[in-house]
Protein backbone atom coordinates (compact mmCIF):
# COMPACT_ATOMS: atom_id res chain seq x y z
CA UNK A 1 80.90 100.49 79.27
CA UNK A 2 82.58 103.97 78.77
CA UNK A 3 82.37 104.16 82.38
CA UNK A 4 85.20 101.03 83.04
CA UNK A 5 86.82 101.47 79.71
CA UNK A 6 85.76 98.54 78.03
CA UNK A 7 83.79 97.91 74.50
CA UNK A 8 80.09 96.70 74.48
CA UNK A 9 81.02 93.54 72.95
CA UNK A 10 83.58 92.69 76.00
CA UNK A 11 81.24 94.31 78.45
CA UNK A 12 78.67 91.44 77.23
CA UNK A 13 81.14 88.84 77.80
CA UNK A 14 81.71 89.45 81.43
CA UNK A 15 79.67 89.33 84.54
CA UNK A 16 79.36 92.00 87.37
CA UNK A 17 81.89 90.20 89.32
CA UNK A 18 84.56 90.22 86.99
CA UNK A 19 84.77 94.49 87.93
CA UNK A 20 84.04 94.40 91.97
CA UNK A 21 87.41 94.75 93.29
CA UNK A 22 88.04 91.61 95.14
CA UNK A 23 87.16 92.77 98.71
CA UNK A 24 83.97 93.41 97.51
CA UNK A 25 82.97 90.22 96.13
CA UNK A 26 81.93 88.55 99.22
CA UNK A 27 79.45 91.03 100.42
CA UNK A 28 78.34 91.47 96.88
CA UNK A 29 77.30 87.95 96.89
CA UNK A 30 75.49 88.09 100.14
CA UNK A 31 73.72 91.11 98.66
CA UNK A 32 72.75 89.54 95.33
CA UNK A 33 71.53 85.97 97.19
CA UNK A 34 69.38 88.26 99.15
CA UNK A 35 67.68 89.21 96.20
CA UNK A 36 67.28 85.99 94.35
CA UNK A 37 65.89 84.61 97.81
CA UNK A 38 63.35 87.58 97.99
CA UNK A 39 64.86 88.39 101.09
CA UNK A 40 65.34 92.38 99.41
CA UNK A 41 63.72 93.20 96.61
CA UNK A 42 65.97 96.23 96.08
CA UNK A 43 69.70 97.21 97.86
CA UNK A 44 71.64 100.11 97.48
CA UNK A 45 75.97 99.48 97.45
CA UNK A 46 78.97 101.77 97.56
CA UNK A 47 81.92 99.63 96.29
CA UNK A 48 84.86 99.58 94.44
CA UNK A 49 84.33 98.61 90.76
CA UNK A 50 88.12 97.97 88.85
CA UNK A 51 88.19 99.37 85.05
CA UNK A 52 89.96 97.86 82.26
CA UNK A 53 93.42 99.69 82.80
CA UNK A 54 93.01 98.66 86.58
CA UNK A 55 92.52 101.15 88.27
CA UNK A 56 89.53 101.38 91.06
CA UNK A 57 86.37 103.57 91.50
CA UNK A 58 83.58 104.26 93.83
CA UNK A 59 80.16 104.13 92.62
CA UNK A 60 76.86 104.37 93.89
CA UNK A 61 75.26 100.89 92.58
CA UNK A 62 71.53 100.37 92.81
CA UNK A 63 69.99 96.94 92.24
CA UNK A 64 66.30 95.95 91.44
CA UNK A 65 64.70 92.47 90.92
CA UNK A 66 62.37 92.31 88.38
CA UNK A 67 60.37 89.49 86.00
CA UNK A 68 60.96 89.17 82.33
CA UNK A 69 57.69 88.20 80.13
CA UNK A 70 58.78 84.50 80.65
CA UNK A 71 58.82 84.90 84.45
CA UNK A 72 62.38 84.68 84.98
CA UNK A 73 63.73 87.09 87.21
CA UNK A 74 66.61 89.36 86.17
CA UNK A 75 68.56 92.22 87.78
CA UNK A 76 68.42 95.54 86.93
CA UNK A 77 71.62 98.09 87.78
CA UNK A 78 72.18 101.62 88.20
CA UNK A 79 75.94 102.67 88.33
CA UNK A 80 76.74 106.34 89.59
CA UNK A 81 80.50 107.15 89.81
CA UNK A 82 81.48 108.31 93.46
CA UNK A 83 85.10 108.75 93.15
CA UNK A 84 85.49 112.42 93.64
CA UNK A 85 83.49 112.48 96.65
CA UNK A 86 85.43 109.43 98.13
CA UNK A 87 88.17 111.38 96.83
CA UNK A 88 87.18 114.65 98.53
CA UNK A 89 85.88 112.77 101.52
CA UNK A 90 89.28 110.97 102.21
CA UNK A 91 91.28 114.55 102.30
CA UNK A 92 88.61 115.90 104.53
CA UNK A 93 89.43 112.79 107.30
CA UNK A 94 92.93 112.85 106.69
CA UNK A 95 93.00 116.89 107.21
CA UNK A 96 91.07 116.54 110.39
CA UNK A 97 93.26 113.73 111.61
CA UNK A 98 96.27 116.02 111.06
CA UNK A 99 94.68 118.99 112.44
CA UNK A 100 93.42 116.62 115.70
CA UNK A 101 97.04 115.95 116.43
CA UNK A 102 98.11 119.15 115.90
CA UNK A 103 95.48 120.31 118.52
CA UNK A 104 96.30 117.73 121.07
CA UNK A 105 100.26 119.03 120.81
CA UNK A 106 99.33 122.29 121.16
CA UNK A 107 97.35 121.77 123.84
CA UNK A 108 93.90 123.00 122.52
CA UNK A 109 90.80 121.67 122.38
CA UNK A 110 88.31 120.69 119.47
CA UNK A 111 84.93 121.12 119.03
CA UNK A 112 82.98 120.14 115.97
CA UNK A 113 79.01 121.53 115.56
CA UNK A 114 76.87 119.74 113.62
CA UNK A 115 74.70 122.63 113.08
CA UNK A 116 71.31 120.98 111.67
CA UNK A 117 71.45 117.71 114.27
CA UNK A 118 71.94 120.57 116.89
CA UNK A 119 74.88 118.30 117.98
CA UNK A 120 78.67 119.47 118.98
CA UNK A 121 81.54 116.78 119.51
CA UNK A 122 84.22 118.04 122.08
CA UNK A 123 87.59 116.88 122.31
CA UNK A 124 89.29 114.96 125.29
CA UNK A 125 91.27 117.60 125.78
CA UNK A 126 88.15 120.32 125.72
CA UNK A 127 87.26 118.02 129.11
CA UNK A 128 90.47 118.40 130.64
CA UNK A 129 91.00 122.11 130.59
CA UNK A 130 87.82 122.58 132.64
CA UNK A 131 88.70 119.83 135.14
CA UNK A 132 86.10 116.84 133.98
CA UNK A 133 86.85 113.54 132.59
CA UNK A 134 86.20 113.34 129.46
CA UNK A 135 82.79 111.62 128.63
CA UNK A 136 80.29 111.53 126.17
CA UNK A 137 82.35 113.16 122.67
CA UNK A 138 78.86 114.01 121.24
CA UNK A 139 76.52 116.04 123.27
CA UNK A 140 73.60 118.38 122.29
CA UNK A 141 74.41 122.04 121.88
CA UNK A 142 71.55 122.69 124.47
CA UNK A 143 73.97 120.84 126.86
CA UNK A 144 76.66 122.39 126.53
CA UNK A 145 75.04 126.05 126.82
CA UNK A 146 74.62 125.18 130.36
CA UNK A 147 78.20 125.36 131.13
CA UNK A 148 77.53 129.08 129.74
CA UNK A 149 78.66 132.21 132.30
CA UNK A 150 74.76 133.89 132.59
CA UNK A 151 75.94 137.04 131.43
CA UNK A 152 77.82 134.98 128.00
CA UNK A 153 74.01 135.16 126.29
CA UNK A 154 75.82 137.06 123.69
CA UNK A 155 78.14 134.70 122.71
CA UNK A 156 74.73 132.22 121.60
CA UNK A 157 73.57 134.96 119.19
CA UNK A 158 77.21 135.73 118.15
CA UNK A 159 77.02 131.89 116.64
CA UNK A 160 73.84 132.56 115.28
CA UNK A 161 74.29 135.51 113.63
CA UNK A 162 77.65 134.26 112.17
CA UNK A 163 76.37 130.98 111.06
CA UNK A 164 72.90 132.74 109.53
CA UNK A 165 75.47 135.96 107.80
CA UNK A 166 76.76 132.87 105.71
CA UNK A 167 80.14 134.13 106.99
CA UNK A 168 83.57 132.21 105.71
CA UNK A 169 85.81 133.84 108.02
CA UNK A 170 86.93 132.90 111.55
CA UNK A 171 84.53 133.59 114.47
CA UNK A 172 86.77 134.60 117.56
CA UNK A 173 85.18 135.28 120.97
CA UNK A 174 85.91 135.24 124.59
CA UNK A 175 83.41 132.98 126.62
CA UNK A 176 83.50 131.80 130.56
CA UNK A 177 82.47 128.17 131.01
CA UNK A 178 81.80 126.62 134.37
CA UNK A 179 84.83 124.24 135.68
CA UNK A 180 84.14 121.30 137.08
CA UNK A 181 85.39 123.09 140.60
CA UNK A 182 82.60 125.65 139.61
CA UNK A 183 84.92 128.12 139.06
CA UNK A 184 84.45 130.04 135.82
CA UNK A 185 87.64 129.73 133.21
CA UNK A 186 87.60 132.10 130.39
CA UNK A 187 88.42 129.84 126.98
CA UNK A 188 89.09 132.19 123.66
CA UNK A 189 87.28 130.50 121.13
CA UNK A 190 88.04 130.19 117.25
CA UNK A 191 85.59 128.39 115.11
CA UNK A 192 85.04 128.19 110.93
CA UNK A 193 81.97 126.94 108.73
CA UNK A 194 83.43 124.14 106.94
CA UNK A 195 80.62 122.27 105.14
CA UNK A 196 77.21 124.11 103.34
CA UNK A 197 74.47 122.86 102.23
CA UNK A 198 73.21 122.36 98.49
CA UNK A 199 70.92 125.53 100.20
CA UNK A 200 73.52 127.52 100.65
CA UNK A 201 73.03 127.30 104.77
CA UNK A 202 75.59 126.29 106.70
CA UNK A 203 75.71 122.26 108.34
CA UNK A 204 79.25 122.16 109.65
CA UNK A 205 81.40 124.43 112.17
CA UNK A 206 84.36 123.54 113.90
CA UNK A 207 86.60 125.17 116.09
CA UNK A 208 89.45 125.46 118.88
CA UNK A 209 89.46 126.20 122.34
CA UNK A 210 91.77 127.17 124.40
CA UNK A 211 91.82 128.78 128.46
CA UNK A 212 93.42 131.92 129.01
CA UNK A 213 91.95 132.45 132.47
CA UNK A 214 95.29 133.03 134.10
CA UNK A 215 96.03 135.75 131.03
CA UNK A 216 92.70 137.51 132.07
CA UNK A 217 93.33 137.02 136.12
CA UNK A 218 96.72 138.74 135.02
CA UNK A 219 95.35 141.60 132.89
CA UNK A 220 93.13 142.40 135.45
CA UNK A 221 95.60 142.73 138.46
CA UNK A 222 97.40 144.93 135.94
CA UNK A 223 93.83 147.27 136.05
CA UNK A 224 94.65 147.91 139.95
C-alpha cells in the first residue's frame, strides 16, 4: 500500500486493475485468464502500475496460482518497483540515439561489443568506409577479427588487456582492416567500457571508428 500511496483500508477496496495504467489492462487480462484456465501456472510482468497522486511506475510483478483450504483458487502477487532502472534505462537509449546521430554526421562509425555474448554490432556507416554494403548489424567478434591486418595481433590483446585491467578510460589504437577491394585501410579506433557487471567485469564496450588511411598514405610520403 505504501508502495502506491494509498491506506490498507482503500487498498482492500480496490482490485489490481484499478492501478495498471490503462495500456496495460488488456494484456493483463490475457495474462490473468491464462492462469485461471491453467494455461500458466505462474507469469512474470513489467508494467506500469498508477499511484494514488497519479503518477506511473514500473514494477517487476510476479503472479502465482494457488488453492485455498476450500479449494478455491486465489492469486498470489509480488510487486518490485522498477522505476529507476526504466528510468536509467530510458537515458541510456536516448544517449545512444543522440550519440548515433552524432556519429552518422560526423561521418564515423559505431561499434558496440557485447563482451560476454562475444558479439559486436557495427554501424552502417562502419560498412561503408571499407567499401561493403552494410549487412548483418550483429556479428561475432571472431568474425570480425578476420578482417584483421596479420601483423594487427596486438590490437586483440590490447582489448583484452584493457577490458580485463577494469580500465574506465578511452582505449585508442590504430588497426588495418581489409576493404572490400582487399586493400588494407587504416581506421583509428576509440572505444569505452560502458556497462559492468554486479562482478565487477566488464559486459559492455562501445566505440568509434573512423579511416585515416589517406592521413597515413600522406605521413608516409612525407618519410621519403
Amino acid at each position: 500500500a505504501d508502495l502506491f500511496g494509498y491506506d490498507i483500508d482503500e487498498m482492500l477496496d480496490m482490485n489490481l486493475y484499478d492501478i495498471v495504467h490503462r495500456d496495460e489492462i488488456e494484456q493483463m487480462k490475457e495474462e490473468i485468464d491464462a492462469l485461471f484456465n491453467n494455461d500458466k501456472q505462474f507469469i512474470r510482468l513489467e508494467k506500469r502500475l498508477i499511484k494514488k497522486d497519479k503518477s506511473i511506475i514500473w514494477v517487476d510483478l510476479s503472479i502465482s496460482k494457488v488453492m485455498n483450504a476450500e479449494e478455491n483458487d486465489l492469486l498470489i502477487g509480488v510487486i518490485v518497483d522498477d522505476t529507476e532502472r526504466h528510468i536509467a534505462q530510458d537515458k541510456l537509449e536516448k544517449s545512444e540515439r543522440r550519440l548515433k546521430l552524432a556519429l552518422e554526421s560526423a561521418n564515423e562509425g559505431l561499434w558496440d561489443w557485447n563482451i560476454i555474448d562475444k558479439e559486436i554490432y557495427l554501424s552502417p556507416r562502419f560498412y561503408t568506409m571499407l567499401g561493403y554494403e552494410p549487412e548483418r548489424n550483429i556479428l561475432k567478434v571472431e568474425h570480425l577479427a578476420t578482417m584483421l591486418h596479420p601483423e594487427e595481433e596486438r590490437i586483440q590483446r590490447k582489448f583484452a588487456n584493457h577490458v580485463k585491467s577494469k580500465s574506465t578510460g578511452i582505449l585508442e589504437v590504430e588497426l588495418r582492416l581489409r576493404a572490400r577491394s582487399t586493400l588494407w585501410h587504416w581506421v583509428l579506433s576509440k572505444g569505452k567500457i560502458v556497462e559492468w557487471g554486479e562482478d565487477g567485469k566488464a559486459r559492455r564496450m562501445i566505440g568509434t571508428a573512423v579511416d585515416i588511411t589517406d592521413l597515413k598514405l600522406t605521413e608516409e610520403a612525407l618519410r621519403y
